[in-house]
N, C-alpha and C. Protein backbone atom coordinates (compact mmCIF):
# COMPACT_ATOMS: atom_id res chain seq x y z
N UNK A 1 -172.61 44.00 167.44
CA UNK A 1 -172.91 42.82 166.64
C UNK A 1 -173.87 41.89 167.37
N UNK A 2 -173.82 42.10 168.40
CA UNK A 2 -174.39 40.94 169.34
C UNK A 2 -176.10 41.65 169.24
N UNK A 3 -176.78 42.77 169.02
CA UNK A 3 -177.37 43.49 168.89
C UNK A 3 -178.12 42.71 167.56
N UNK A 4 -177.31 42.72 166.15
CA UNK A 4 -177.92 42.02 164.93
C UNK A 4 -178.08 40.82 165.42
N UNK A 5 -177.48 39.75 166.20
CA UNK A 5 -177.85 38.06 165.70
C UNK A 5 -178.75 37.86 167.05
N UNK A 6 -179.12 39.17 168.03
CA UNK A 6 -180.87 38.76 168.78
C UNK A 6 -181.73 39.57 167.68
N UNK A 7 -181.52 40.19 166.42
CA UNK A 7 -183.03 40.86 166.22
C UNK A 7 -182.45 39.61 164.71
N UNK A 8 -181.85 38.87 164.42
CA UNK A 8 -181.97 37.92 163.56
C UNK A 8 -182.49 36.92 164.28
N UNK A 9 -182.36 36.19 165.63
CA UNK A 9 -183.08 35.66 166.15
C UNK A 9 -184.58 35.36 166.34
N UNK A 10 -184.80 36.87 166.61
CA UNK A 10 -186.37 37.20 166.78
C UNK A 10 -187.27 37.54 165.33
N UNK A 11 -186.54 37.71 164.59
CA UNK A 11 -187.23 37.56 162.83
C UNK A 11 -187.63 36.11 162.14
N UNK A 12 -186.69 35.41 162.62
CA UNK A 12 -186.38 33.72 162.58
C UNK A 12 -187.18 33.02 163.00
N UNK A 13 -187.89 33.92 164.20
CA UNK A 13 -188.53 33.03 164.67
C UNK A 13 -189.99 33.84 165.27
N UNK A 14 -189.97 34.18 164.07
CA UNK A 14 -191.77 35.05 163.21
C UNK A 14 -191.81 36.30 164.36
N UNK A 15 -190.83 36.82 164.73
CA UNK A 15 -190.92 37.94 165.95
C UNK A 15 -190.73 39.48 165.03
N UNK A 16 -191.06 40.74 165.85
CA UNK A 16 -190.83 41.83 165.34
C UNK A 16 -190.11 42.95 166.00
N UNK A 17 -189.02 43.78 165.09
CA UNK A 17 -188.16 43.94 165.66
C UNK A 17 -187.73 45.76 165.65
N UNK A 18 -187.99 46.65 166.07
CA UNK A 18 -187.30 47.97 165.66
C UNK A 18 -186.20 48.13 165.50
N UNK A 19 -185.85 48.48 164.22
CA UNK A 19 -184.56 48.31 163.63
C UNK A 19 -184.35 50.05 162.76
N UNK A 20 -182.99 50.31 163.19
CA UNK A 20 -182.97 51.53 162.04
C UNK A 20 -182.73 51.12 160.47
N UNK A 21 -183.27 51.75 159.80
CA UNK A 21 -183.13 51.59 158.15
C UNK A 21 -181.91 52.48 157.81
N UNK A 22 -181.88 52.51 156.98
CA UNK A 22 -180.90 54.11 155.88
C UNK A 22 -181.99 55.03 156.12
N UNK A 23 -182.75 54.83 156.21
CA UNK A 23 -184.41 56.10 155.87
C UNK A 23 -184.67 56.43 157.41
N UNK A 24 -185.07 55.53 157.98
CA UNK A 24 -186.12 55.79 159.13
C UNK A 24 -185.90 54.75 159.95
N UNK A 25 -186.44 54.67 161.48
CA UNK A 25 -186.43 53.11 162.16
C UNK A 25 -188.09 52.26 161.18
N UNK A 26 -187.68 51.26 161.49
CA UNK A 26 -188.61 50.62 161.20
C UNK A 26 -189.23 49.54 161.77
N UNK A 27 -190.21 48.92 161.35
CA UNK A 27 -191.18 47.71 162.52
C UNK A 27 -190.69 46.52 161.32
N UNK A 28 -189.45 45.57 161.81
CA UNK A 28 -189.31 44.46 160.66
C UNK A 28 -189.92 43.21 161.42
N UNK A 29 -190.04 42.60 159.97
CA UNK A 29 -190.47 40.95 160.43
C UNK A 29 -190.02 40.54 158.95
N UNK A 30 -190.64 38.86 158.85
CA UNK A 30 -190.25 38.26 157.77
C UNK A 30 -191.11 38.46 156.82
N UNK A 31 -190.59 38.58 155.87
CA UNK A 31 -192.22 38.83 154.20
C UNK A 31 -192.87 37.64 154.68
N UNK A 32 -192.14 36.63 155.10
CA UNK A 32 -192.66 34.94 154.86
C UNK A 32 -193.37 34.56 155.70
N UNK A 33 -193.80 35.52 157.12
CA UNK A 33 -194.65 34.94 157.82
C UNK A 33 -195.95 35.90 157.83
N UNK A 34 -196.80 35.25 157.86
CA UNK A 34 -198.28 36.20 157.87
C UNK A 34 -198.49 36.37 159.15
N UNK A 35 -198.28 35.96 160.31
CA UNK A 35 -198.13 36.23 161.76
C UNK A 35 -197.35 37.35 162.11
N UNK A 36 -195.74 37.50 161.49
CA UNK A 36 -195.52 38.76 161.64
C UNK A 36 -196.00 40.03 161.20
N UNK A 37 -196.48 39.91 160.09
CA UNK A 37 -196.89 40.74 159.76
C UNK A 37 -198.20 41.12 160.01
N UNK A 38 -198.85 40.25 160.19
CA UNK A 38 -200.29 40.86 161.00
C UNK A 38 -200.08 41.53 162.33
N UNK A 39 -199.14 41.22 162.80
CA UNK A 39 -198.53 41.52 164.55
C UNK A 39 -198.32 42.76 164.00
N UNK A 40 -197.67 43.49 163.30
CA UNK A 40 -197.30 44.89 162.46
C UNK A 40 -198.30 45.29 162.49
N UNK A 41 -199.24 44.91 161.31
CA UNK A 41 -200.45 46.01 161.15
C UNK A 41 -201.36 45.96 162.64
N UNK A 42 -200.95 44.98 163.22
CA UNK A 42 -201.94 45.54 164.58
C UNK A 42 -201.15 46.64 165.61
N UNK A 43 -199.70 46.11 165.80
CA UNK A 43 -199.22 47.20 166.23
C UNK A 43 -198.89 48.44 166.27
N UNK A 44 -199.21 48.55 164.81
CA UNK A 44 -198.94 49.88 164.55
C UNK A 44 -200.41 50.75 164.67
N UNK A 45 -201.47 50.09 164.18
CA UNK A 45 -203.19 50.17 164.11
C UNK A 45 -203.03 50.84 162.67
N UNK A 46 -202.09 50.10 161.59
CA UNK A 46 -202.15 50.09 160.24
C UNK A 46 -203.25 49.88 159.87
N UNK A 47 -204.34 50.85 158.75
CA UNK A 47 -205.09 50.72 158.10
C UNK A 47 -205.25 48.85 157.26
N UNK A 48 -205.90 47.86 157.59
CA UNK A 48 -205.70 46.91 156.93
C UNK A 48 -205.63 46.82 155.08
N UNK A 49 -206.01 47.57 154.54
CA UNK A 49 -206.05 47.44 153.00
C UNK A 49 -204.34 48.09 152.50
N UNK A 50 -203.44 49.21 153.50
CA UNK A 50 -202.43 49.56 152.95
C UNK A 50 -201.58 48.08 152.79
N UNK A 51 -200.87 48.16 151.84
CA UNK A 51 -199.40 47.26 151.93
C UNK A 51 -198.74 47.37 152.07
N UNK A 52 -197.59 46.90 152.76
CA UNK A 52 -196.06 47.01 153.18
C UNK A 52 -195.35 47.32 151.97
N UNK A 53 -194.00 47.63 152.76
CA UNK A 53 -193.26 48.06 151.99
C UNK A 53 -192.38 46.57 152.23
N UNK A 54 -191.44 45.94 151.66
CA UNK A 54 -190.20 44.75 151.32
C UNK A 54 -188.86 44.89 151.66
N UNK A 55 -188.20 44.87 152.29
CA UNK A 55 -186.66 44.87 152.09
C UNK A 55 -186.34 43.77 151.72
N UNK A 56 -185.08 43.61 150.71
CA UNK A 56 -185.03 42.50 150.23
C UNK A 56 -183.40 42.51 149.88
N UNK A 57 -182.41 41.74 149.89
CA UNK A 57 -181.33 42.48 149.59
C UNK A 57 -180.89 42.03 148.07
N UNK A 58 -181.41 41.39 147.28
CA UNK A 58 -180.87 41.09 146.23
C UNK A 58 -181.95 41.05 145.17
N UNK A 59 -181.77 42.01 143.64
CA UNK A 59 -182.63 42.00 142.88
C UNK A 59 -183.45 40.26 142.79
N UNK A 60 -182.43 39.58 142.26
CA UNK A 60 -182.60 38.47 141.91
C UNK A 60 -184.10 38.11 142.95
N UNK A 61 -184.17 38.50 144.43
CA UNK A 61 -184.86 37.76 145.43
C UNK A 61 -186.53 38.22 145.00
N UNK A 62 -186.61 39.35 143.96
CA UNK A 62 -188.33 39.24 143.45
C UNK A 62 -188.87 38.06 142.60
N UNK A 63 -188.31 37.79 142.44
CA UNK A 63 -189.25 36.43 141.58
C UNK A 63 -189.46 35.92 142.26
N UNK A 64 -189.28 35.68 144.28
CA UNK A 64 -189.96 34.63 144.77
C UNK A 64 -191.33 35.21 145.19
N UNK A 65 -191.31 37.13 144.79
CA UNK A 65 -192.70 37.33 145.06
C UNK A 65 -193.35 37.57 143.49
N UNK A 66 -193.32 36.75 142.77
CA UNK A 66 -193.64 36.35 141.37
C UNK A 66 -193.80 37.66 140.66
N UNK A 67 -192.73 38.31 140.94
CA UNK A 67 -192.63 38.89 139.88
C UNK A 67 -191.90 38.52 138.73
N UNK A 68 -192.77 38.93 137.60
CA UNK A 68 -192.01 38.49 136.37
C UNK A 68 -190.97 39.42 135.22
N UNK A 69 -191.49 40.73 135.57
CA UNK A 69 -190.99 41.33 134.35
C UNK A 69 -189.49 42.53 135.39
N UNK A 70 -188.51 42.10 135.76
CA UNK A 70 -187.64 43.22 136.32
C UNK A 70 -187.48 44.50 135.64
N UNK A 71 -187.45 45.35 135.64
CA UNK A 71 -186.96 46.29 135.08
C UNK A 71 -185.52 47.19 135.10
N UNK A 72 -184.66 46.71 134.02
CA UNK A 72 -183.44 46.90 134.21
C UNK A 72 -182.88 48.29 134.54
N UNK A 73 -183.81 49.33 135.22
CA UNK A 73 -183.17 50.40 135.78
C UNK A 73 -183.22 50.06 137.04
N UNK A 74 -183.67 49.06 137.65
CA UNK A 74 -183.30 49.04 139.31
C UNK A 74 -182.03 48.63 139.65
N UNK A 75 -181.00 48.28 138.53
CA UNK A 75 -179.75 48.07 138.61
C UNK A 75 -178.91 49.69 139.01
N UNK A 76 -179.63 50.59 138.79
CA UNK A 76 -179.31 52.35 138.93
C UNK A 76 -179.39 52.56 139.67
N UNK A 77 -180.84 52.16 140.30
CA UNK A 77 -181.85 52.95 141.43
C UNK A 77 -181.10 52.07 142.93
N UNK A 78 -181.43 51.03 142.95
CA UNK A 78 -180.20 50.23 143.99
C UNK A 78 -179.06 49.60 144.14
N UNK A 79 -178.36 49.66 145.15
CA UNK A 79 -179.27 49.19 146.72
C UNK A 79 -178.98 51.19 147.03
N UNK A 80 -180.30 51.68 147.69
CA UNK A 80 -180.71 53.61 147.36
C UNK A 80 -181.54 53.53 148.48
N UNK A 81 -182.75 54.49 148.56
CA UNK A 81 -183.20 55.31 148.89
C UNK A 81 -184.43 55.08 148.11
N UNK A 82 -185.02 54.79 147.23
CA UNK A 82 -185.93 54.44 146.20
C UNK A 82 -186.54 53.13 146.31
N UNK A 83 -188.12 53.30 146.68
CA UNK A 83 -188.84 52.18 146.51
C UNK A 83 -189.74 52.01 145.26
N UNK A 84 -189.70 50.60 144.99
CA UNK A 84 -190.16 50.59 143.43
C UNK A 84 -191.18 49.67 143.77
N UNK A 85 -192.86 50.09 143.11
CA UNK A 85 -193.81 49.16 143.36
C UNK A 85 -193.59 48.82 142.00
N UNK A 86 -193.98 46.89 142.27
CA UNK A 86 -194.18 46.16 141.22
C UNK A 86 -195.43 45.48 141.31
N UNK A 87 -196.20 45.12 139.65
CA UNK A 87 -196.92 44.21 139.81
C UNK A 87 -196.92 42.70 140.73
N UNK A 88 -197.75 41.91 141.72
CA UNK A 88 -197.86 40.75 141.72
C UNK A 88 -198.98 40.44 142.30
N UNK A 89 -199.39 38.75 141.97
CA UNK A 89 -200.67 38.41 142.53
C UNK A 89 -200.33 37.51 143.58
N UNK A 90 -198.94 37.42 144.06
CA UNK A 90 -198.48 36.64 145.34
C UNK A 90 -198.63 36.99 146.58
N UNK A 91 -198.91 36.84 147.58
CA UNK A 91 -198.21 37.31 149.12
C UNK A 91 -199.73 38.46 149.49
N UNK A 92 -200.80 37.99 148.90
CA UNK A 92 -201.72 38.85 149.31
C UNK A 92 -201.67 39.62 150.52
N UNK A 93 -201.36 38.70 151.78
CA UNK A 93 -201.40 39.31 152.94
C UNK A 93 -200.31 40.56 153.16
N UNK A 94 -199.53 40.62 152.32
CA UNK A 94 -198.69 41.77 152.39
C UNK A 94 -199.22 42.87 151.30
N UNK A 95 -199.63 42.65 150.00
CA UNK A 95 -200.76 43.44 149.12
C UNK A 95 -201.53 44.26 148.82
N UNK A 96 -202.46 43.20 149.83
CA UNK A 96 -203.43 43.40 150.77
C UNK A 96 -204.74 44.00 149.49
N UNK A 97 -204.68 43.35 148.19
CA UNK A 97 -205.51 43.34 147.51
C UNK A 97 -205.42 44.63 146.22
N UNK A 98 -204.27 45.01 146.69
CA UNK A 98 -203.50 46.06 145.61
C UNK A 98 -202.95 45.03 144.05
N UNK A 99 -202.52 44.24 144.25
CA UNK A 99 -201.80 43.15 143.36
C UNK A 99 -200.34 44.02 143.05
N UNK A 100 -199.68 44.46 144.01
CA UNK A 100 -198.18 44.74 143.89
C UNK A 100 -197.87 44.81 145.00
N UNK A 101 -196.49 45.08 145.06
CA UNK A 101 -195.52 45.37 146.09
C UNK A 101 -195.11 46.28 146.10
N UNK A 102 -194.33 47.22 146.98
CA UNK A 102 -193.24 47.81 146.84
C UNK A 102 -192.27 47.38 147.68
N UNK A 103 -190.99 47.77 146.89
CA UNK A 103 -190.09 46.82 147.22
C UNK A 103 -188.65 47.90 147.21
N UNK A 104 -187.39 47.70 148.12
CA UNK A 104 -185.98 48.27 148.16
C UNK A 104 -185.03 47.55 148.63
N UNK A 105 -184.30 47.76 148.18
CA UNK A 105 -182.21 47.38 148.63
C UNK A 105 -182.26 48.79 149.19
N UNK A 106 -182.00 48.52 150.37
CA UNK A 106 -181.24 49.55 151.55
C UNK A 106 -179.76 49.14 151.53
N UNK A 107 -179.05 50.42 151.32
CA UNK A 107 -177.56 50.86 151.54
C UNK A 107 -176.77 50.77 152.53
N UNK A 108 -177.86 50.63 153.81
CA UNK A 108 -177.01 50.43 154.89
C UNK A 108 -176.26 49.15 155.32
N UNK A 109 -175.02 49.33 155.63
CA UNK A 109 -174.41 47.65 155.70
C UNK A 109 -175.10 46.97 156.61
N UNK A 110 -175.38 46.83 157.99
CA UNK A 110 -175.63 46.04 159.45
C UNK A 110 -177.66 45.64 159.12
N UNK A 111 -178.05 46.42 157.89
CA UNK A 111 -179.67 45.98 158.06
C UNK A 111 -179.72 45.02 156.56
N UNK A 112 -178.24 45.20 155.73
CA UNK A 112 -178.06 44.08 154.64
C UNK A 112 -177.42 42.66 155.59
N UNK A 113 -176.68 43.21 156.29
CA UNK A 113 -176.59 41.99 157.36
C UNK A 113 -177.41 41.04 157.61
N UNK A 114 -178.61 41.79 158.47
CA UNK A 114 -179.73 41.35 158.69
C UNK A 114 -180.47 40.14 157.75
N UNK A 115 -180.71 41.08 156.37
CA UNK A 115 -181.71 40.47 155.24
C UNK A 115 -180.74 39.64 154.70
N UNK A 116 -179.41 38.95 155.28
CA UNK A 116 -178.61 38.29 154.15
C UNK A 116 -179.33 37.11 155.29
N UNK A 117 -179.27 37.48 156.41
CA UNK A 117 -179.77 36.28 157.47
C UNK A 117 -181.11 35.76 157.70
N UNK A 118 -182.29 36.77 157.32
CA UNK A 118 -183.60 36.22 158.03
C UNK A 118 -184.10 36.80 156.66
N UNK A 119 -183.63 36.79 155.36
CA UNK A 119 -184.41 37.24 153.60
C UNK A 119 -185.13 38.33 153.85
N UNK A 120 -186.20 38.08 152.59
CA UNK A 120 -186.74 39.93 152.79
C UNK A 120 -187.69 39.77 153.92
N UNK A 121 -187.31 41.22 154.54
CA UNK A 121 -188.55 41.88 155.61
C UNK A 121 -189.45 42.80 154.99
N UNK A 122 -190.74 42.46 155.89
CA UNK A 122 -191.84 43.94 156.09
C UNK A 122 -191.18 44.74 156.54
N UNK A 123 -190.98 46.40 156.44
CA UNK A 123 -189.93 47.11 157.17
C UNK A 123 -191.42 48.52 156.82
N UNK A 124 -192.37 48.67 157.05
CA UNK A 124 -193.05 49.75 157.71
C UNK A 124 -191.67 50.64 158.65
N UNK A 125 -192.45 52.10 158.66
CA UNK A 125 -192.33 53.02 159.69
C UNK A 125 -192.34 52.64 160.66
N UNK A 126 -191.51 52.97 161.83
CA UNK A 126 -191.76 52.66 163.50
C UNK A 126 -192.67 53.92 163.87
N UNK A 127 -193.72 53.72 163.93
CA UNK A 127 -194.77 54.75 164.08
C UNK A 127 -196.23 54.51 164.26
N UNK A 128 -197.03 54.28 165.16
CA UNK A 128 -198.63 54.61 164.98
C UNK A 128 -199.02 55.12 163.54
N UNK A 129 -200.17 54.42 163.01
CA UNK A 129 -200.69 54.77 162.09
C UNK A 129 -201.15 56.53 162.33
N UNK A 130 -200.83 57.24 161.80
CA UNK A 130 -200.86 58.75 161.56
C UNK A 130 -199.93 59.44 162.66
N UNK A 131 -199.19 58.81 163.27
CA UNK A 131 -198.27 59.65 163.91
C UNK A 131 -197.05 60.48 163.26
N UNK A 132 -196.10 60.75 164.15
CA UNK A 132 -194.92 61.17 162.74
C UNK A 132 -193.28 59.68 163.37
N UNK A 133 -193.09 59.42 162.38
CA UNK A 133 -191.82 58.35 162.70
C UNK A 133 -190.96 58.26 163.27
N UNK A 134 -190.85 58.09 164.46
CA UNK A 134 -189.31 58.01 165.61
C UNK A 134 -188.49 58.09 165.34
N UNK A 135 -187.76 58.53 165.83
CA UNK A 135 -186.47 59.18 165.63
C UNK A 135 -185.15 58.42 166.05
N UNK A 136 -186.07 57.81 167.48
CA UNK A 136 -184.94 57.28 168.17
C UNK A 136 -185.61 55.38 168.48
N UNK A 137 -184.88 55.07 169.59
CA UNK A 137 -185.26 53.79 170.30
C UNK A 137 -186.33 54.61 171.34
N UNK A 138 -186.23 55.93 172.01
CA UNK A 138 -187.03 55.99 173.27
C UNK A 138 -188.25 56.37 172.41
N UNK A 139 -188.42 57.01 171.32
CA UNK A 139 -189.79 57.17 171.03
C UNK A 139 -189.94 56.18 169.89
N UNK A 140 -189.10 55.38 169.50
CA UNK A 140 -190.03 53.91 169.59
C UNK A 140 -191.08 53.23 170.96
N UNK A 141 -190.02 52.72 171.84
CA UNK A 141 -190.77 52.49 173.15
C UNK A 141 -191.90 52.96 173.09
N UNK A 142 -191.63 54.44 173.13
CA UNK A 142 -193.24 55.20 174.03
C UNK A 142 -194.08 54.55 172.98
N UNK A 143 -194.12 54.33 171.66
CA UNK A 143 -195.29 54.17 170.99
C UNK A 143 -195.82 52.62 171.16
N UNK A 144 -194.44 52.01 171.28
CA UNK A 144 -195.22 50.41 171.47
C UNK A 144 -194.82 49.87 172.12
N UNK A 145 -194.04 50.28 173.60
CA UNK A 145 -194.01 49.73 174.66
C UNK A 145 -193.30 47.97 174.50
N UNK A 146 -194.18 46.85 175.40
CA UNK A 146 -193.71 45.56 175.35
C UNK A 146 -194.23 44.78 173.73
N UNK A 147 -195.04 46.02 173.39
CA UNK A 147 -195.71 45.31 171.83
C UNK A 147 -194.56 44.81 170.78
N UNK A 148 -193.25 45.38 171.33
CA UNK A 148 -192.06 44.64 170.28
C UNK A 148 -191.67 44.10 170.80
N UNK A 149 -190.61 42.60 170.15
CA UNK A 149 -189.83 41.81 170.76
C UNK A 149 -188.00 42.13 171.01
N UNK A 150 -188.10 43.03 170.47
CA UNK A 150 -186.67 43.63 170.46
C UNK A 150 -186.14 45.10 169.49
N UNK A 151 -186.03 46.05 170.54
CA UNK A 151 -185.42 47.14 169.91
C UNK A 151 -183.84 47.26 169.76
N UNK A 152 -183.84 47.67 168.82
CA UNK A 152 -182.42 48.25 168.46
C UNK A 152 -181.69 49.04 168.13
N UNK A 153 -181.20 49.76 168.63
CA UNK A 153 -180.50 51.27 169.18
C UNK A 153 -179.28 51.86 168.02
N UNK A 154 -179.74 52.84 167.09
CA UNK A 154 -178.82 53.15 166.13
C UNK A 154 -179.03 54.53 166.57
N UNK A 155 -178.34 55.54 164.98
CA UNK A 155 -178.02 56.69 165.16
C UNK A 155 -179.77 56.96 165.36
N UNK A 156 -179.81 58.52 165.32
CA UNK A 156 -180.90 59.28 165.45
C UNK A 156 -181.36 59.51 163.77
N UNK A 157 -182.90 59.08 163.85
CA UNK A 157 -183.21 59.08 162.12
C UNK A 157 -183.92 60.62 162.05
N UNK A 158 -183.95 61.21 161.51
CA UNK A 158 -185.31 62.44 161.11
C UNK A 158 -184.98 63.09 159.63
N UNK A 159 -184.65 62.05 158.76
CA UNK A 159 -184.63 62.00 157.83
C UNK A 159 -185.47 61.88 156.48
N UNK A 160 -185.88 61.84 155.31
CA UNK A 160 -186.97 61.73 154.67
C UNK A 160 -187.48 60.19 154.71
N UNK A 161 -188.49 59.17 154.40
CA UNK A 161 -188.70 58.60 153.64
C UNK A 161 -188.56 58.38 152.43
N UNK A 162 -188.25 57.06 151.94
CA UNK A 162 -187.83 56.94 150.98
C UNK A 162 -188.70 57.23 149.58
N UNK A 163 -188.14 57.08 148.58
CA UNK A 163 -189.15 58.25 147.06
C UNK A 163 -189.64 56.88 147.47
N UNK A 164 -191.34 56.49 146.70
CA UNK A 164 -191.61 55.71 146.06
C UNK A 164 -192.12 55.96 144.15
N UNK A 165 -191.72 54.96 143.62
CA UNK A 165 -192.02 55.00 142.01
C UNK A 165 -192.50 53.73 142.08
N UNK A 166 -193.58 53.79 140.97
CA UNK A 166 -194.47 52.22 140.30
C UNK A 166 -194.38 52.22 139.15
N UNK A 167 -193.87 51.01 138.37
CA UNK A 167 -193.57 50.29 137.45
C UNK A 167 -194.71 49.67 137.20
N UNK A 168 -194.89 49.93 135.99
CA UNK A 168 -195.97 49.11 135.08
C UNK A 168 -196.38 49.21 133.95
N UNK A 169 -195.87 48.25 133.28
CA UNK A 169 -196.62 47.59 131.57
C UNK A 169 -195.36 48.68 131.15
N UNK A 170 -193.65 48.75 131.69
CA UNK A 170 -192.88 49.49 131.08
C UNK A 170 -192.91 51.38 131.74
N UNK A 171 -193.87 51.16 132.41
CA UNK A 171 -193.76 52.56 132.61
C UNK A 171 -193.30 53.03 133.97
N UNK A 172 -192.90 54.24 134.27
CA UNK A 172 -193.09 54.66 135.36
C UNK A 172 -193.24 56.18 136.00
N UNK A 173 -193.90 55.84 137.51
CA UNK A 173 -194.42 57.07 137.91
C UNK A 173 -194.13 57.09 139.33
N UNK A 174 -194.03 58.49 139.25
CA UNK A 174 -193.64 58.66 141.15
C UNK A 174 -194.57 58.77 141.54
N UNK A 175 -194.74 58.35 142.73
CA UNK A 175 -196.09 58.19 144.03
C UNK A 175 -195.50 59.22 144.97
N UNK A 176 -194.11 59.28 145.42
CA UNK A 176 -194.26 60.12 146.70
C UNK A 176 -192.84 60.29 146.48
N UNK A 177 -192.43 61.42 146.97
CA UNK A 177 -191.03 62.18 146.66
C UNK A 177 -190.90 62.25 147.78
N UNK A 178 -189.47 61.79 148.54
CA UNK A 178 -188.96 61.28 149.57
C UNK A 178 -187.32 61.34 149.79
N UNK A 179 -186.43 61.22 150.20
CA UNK A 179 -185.23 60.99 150.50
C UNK A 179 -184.47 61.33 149.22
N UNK A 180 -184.77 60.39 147.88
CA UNK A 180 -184.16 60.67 146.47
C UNK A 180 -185.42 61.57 145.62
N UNK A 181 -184.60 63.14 145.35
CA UNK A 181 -185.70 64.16 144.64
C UNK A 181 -185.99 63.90 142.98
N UNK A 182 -187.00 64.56 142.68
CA UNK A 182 -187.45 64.42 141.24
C UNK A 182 -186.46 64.43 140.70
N UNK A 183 -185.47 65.58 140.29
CA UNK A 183 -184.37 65.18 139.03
C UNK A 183 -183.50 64.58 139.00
N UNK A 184 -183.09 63.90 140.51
CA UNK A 184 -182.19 63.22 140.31
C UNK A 184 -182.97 61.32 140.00
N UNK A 185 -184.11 61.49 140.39
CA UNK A 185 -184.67 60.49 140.02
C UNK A 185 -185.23 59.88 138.48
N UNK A 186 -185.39 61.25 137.99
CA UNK A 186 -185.65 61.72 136.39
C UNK A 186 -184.24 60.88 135.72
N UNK A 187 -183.43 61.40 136.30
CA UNK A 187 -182.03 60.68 135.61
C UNK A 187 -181.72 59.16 135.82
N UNK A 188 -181.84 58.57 137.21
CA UNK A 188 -181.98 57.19 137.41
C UNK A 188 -182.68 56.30 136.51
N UNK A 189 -184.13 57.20 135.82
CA UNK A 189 -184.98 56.04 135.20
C UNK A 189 -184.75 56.67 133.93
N UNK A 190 -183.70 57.41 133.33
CA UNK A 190 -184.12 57.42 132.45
C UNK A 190 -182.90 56.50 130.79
């Protein structure tokens, strides 16, 4: 426990943190600061035009990234394995000129912990841009060394990434098949 309230500490206070997900470890910070998250895309040597991905723990918490229209199957799809891009023209710096998000409720209890304490995070891959995603805390390290402010030591991930699907004008479509497969995802939205 003492582990969550230093990497709630260091989110709090615009820092970035390797944290395991349900999916993968990941590089978190706050949606709300553009400092953390630029610290991300440099650390990782993220392509600047991709956009983050959101953790967020409560549907309700998209309308503060103006979204307007929810779509009442994410009541199915989370808190999963399934990231859902939505339209918005908010939070450019996270965007990054796409005009959406993608966005998830993670299942795991200790990283809902987290987001009940420091709201939604950027939660990228713990990984170099084109590498493959750590597994652990030590090949976190090797990749970014003192470049994080605090790692945090869970099980061993080598698991999928999560599906992503995009929502829009009512519709939807899978982008990338991940952790949750086509038919069982076929059934979620339908």
């Amino acid at each position: 426990m003492f582990a969550l309230e230093k990497a709630i500490s260091a989110i709090n206070n615009e820092g970035i943190v390797v944290f395991p997900t349900d999916t993968l470890y990941g590089i978190l910070g706050s949606a709300f600061s553009k400092k953390a998250v630029e610290r991300i895309y440099g650390v990782k040597g993220r392509n600047t035009k991709k956009p983050l991905i959101v953790l967020t723990s409560k549907i309700s918490g998209l309308k503060k990234f103006g979204i307007r229209e929810i779509p009442k199957e994410l009541k199915k799809i989370w808190p999963g394995k399934v990231t859902v891009i939505l339209p918005t023209k908010k939070f450019p710096y996270i965007h990054r000129g796409s005009n959406s998000i993608a966005f998830r409720i993670p299942k795991d209890k200790n990283l809902l912990k987290l987001l009940a304490k420091t709201g939604p995070l950027v939660a990228p891959s713990a990984n170099p841009e084109g590498k493959p995603p750590a597994r652990n805390i030590k090949e976190a390290k090797k990749y970014f060394g003192d470049n994080i402010d605090l790692y945090v030591a869970g099980e061993s991930k080598s698991g999928k990434p999560s599906t992503i699907v995009k929502y829009q004008k009512g519709r939807w479509k899978l982008i990338r098949e991940g952790a949750v497969g086509g038919e069982k995802l076929k059934t979620l939205l339908q």
